[in-house]
Structure formats: C-alpha cells, structure tokens
Protein backbone atom coordinates (compact mmCIF):
# COMPACT_ATOMS: atom_id res chain seq x y z
CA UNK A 1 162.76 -42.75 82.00
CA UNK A 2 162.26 -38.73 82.50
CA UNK A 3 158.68 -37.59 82.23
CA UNK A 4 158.01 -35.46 79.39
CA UNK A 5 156.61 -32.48 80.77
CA UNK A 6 153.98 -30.76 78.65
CA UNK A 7 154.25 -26.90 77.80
CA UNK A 8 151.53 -25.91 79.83
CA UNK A 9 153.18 -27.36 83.02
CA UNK A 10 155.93 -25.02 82.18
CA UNK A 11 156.14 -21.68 84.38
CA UNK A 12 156.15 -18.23 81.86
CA UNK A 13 160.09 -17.97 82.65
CA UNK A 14 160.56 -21.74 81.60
CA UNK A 15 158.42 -20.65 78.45
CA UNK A 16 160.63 -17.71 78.00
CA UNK A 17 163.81 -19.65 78.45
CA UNK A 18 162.86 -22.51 75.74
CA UNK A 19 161.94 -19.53 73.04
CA UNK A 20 165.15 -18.03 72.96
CA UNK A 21 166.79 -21.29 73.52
CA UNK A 22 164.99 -21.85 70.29
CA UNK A 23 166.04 -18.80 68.46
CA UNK A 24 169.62 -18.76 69.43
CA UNK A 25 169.64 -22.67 68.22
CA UNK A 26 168.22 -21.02 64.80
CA UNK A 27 170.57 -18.31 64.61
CA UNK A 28 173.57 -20.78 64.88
CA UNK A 29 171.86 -22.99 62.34
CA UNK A 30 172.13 -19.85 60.18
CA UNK A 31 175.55 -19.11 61.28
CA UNK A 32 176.76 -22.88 60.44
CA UNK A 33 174.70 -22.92 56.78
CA UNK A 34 176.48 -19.57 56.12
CA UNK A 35 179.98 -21.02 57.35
CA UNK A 36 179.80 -23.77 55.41
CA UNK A 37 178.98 -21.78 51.76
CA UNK A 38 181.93 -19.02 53.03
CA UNK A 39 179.58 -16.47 53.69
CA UNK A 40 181.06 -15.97 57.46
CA UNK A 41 184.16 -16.34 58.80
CA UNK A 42 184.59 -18.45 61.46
CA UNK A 43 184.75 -17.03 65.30
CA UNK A 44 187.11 -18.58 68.07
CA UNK A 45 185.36 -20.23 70.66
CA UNK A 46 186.25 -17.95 73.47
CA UNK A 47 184.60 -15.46 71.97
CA UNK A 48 181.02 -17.25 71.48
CA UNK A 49 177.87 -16.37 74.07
CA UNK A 50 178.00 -19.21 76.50
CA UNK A 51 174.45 -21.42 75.64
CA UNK A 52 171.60 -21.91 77.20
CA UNK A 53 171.35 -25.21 78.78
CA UNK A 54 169.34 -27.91 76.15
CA UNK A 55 165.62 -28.26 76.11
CA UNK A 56 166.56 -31.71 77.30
CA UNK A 57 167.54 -30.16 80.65
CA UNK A 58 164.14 -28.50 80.79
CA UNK A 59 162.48 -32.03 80.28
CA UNK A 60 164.83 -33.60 82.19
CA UNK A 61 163.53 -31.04 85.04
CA UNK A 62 166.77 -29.60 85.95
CA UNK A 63 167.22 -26.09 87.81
CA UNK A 64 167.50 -23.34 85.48
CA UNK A 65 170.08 -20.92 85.15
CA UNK A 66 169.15 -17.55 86.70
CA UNK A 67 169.46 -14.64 84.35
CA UNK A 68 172.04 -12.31 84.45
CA UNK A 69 170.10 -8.76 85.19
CA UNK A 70 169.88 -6.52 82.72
CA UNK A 71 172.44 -3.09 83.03
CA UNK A 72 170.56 0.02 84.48
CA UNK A 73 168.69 1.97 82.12
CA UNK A 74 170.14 5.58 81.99
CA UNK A 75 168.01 8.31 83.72
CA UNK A 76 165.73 10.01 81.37
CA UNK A 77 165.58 13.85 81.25
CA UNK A 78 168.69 14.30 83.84
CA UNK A 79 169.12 17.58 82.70
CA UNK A 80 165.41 18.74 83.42
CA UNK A 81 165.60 17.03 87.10
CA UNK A 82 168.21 19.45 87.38
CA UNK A 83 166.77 22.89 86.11
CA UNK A 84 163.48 21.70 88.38
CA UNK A 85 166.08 21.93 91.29
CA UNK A 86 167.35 25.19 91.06
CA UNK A 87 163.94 26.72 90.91
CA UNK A 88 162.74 24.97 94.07
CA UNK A 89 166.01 25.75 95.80
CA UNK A 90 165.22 29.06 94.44
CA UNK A 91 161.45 29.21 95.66
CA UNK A 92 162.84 28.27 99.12
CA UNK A 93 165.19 31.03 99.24
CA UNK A 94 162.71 33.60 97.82
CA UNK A 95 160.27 32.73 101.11
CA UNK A 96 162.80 32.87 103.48
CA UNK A 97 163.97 36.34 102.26
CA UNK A 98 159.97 37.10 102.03
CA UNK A 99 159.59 36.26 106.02
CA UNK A 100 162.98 37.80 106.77
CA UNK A 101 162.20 41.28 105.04
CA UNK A 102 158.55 41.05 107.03
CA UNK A 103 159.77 40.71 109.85
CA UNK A 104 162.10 43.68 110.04
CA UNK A 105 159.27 45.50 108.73
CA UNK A 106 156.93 44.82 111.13
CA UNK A 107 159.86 45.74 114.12
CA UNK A 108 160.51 49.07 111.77
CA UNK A 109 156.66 49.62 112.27
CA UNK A 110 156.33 48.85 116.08
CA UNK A 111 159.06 51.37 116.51
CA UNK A 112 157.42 54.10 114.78
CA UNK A 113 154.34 53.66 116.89
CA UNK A 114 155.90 53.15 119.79
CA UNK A 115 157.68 56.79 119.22
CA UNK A 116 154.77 58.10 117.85
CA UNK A 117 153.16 57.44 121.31
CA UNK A 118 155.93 58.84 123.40
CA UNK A 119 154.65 62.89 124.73
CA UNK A 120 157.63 64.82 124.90
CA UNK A 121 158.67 65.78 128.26
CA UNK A 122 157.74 69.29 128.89
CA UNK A 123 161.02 70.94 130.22
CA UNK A 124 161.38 74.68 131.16
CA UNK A 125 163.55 76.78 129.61
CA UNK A 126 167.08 77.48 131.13
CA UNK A 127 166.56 81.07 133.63
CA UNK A 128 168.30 84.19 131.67
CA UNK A 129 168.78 86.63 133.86
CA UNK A 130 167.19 90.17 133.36
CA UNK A 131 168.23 93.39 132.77
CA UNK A 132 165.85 94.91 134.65
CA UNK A 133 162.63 93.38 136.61
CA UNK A 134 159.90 92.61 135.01
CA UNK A 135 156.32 94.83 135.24
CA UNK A 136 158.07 97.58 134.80
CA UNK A 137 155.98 101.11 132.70
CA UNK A 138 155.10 104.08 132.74
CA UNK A 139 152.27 105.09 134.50
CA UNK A 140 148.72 105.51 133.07
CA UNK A 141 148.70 109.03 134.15
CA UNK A 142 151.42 109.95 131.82
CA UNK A 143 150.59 112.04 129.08
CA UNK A 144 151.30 109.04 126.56
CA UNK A 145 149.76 106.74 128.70
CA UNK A 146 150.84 103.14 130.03
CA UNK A 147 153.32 101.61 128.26
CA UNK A 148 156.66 99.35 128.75
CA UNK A 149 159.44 101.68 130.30
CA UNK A 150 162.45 101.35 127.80
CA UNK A 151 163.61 104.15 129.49
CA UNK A 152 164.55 102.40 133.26
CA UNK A 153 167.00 100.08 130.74
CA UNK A 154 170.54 101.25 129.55
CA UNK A 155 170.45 101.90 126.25
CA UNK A 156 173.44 99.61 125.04
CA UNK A 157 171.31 96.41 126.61
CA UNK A 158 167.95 97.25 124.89
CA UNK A 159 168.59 94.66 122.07
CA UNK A 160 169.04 91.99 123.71
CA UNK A 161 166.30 92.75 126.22
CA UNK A 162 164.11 93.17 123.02
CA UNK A 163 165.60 89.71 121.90
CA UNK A 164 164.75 87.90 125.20
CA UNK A 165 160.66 88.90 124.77
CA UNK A 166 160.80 86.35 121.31
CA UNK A 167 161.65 83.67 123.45
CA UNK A 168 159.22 81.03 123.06
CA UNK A 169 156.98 80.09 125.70
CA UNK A 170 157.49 76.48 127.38
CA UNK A 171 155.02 73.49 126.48
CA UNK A 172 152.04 73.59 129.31
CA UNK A 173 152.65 70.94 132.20
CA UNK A 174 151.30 69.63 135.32
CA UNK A 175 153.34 70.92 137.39
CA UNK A 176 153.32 74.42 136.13
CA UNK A 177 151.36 77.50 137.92
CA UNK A 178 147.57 77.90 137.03
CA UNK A 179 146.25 80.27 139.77
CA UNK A 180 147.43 82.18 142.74
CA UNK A 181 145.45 82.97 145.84
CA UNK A 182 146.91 85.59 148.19
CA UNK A 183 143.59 86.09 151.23
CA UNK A 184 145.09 88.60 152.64
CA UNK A 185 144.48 91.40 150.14
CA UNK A 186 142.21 89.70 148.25
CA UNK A 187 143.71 88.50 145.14
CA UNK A 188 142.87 85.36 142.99
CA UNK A 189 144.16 85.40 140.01
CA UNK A 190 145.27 83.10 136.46
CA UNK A 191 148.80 82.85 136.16
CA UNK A 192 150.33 82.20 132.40
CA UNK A 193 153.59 81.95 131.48
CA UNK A 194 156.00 84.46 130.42
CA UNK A 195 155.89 88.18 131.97
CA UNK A 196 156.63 90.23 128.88
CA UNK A 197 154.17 93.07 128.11
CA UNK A 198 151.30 90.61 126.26
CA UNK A 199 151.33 87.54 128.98
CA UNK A 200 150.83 90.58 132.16
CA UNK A 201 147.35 91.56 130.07
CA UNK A 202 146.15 88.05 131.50
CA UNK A 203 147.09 87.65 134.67
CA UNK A 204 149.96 87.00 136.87
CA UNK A 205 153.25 85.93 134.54
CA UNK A 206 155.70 83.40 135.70
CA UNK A 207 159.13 84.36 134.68
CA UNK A 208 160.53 81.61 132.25
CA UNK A 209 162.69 79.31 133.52
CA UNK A 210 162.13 80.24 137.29
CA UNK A 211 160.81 77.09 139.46
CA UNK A 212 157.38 75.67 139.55
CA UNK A 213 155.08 75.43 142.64
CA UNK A 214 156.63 72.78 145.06
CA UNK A 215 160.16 72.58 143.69
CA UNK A 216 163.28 73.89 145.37
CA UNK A 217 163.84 76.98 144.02
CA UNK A 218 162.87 80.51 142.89
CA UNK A 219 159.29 81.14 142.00
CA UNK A 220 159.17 84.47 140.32
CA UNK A 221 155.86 86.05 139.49
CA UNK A 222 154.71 89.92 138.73
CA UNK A 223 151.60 91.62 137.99
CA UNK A 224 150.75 95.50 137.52
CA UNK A 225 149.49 97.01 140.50
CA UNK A 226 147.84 100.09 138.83
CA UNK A 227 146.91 98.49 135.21
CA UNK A 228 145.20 95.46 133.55
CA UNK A 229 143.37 94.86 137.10
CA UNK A 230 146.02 96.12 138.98
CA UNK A 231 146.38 92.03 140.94
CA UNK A 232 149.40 93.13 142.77
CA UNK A 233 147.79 97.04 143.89
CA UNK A 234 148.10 96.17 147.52
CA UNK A 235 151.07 94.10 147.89
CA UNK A 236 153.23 96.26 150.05
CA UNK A 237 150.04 95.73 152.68
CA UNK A 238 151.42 91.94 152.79
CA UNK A 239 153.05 91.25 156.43
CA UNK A 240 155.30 88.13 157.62
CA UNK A 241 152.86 85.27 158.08
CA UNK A 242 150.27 86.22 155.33
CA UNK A 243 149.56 83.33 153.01
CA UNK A 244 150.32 82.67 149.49
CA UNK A 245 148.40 79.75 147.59
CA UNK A 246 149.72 78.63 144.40
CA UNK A 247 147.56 76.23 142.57
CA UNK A 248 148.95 73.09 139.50
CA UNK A 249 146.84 70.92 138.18
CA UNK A 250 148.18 68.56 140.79
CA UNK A 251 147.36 70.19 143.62
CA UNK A 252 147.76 73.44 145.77
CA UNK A 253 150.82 74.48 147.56
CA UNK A 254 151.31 77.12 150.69
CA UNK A 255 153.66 79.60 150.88
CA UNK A 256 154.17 82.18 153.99
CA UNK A 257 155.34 85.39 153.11
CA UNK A 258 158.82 86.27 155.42
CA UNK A 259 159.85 89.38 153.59
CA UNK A 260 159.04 92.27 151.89
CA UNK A 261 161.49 95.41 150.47
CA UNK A 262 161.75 98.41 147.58
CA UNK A 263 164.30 97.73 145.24
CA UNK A 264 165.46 99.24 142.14
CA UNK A 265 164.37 98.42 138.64
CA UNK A 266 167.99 96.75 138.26
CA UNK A 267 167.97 94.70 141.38
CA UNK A 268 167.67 91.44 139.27
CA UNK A 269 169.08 89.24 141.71
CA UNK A 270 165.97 88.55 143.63
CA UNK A 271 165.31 86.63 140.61
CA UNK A 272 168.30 84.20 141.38
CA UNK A 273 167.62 80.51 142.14
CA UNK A 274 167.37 79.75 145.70
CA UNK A 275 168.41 76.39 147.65
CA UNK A 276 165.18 76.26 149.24
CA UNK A 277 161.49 76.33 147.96
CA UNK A 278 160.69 79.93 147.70
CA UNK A 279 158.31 82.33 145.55
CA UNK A 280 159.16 85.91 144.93
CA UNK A 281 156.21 88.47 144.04
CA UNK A 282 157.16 91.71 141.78
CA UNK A 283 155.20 94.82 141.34
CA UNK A 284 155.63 98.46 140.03
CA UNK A 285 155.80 100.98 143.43
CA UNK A 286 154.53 102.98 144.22
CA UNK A 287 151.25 103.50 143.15
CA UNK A 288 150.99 105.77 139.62
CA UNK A 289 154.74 106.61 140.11
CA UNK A 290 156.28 103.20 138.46
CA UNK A 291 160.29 104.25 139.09
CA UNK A 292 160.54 101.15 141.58
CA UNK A 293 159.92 98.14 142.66
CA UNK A 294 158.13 96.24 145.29
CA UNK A 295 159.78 92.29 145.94
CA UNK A 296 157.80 90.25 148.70
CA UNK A 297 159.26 86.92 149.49
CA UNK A 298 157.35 83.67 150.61
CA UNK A 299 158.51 80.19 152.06
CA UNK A 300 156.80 77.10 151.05
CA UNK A 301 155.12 75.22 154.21
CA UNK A 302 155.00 71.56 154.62
C-alpha cells in the first residue's frame, strides 16, 4: 500500500503543482455543472488543455511532469534602448572629431613657431652697374661748396641714377664689412653700406651688391679724400705690396694691393665682378680738383 505523504514533505513545486491541479479540477467541475444546465456548449476533445497528472500520482510518488517554460517576455522600453544608442554612438564620434581637430591644431601651431623662429637669410642685393663711380663732387673750394657732381653724369641718365640712391640698404650680416685698416697711410676706418652721398658722411661705403670680405669677387669701396675726414686723401701714395685689412664680425681678411691707375668718372667697369677674390678702392683725384678718379686694386692673401 503507497504511503500517504503529508503536505509538508511536499517540495514548493509539488505544492504548486497540486494547487492548480486543484483549480483546474474546479474549473472543469464548473464547466461540467454549466454543460449539464446548457449554459456551455460542449468542446471537442482535441481541443481541451492536456491535465495535470492526478493527486494520486503525487501520493503515489511518481515523477512529475516538467513545466513547459513560459514564452519570453517582450523587451520593455525597446525604443528608448535605441535613442540611448545614437547618443553614445554620437558622444563617441564627437571625441574623436574633438582629438582629431586638436591635433591638427597643435601641428598648425608648431608650424607657426617653428617659422616664427626661422631669421631670414640676409642676401645682398643683385650689383647694378653705375653710371658713373661713386665719391664723385665738387670740391669744397668751389664757390657753392662740396656737393654731389650731377654735372660729371649725362643728363638723359640722371633719373635713373637718382632712382638707384632709394635703393634700400641690405639686412646687416656676418659676413659683411665693418672696418678697414690700410697701415700704410694710416687709415682705419668704419665701413657701412651703401656709397650714396649720406652713407660716405660715415665712413668708407661698400657699393651694394659688390662681394663681401673673403668671397670671390669684387670688393668695391670709396671714401672722399678731401671731405668728411678725407679716409682715402693719400691713396695714390699706396704701392704694390702695401696691405689692406678688411675686418667682419668673423674675422679679418688681407688683401695686397697689385695696382693702382686714374680713370675717368665713367670708367665703371672696375666695378665688374671678378673670378678671383679682389677689393677695389675709389677716390676723387686729385686733391681739391674732383674731375677724376683714383682706382687701387688689392688681392686677397691666403
């Protein structure tokens, strides 16, 4: 005979299992009382729930039938999930443009700098040649005094020889003249550039564009020899072997003089650029007469 097993030896599922056991067997009392009084009409069997099994089986202590699992609930708030996406996809996207955008401005910014901290080259200006050579006036003992000799120019060039004095000066270098030292008559002396009327109140002018001390090429400096100081009053004393010192900010460079001749006013092309390292010193001659010119030439030494 089966043991009759009490309900608290009975698991919560086996508890569960026996209650709506006992409800379904209600509802189909219900469903008979109601079919018999024509309340209902009857249903094919096909169509019926399948029943649980008996309590007997629970007493009887047979397996029970596992439950079928209930259909997946629906996902709440899909629609909000979805709006919550697009804003962190969103988010995402914003950063990366963020650290994109801040990185090309930081390169944009390193390449200003780096420009700003770039010194322009200093470059001299290209050589245009003269008219006439430079120094050149009338002489203080003329009744209107010294003053730049537009007369020693043709007339139809004056313009543009009036045109070439606005040219600007070059930027200051290293390698540009500072000083020249020439023992042999005594002369030490600034040099500036430019050798229009103005720059010759200084000092010694380097002609713009000419070459600078130590270069191969055409060093071309004048100076007054009977005004302003009168640096270049005893040039024509200068004889083959003499020195000339030219001084940078570098360092010093030695020149021995090789030539010296009277030229005309319009005998520009002692100015021309040599193939070799040379300097060419310019001077009104003679003394208080002005109507020529004295050229001495030098050759750099090792």
């Amino acid at each position: 005979m089966a043991r009759v097993r009490r309900p608290e030896d009975l698991s919560i599922d086996e508890l569960r299992r026996l209650l709506i056991e006992k409800r379904r067997a209600d509802r189909q009392a219900r469903l008979e009382h109601f079919r018999k009084t024509g309340r209902v009409v009857s249903l094919s069997a096909d169509t019926l729930p399948p029943p649980l099994e008996s309590p007997q089986s629970v007493e009887m202590g047979l397996p029970l039938p596992e439950e079928e699992p209930a259909p997946p609930r629906p996902r709440p708030r899909r629609a909000l999930d979805g709006f919550l996406l697009l804003i962190e996809i969103a988010a995402v996207a914003g950063l990366l443009f963020i650290l994109f955008n801040g990185v090309s401005v930081v390169k944009a910014l390193n390449q200003e700098v780096a420009l700003a901290l770039v010194q322009p080259t200093p470059t001299a200006t290209p050589l245009v040649m003269a008219v006439v050579l430079p120094s050149g006036h009338t002489p203080p003992t003329d009744p209107g005094g010294a003053r730049p000799n537009e007369a020693e120019i043709p007339e139809h060039l004056r313009p543009m020889v009036q045109s070439l004095a606005a040219l600007p000066l070059p930027t200051p270098g290293p390698e540009q003249a500072i000083r020249i030292q020439i023992p042999a008559i005594h002369v030490d002396a600034p040099v500036v550039q430019g050798d229009g009327w103005e720059q010759l109140k200084k000092g010694v002018g380097q002609h713009i564009g000419t070459a600078n001390p130590g270069e191969v090429g055409n060093v071309v400096l004048s100076a007054h020899n009977d005004i302003f100081g009168e640096i270049f009053r005893y040039l024509d004393q200068l004889q083959p072997g003499d020195e000339v010192i030219l001084y940078t900010n570098q360092r010093a460079y030695r020149y021995i003089v090789t030539r010296t001749r009277v030229v005309e006013p319009t005998e520009v092309s002692v100015m021309t650029p040599s193939s070799t390292p040379i300097v060419t010193l310019i001077s009104c001659y003679p003394y208080l007469v002005d109507n020529q010119r004295i050229v001495v030439t030098a050759q750099l030494q090792p």
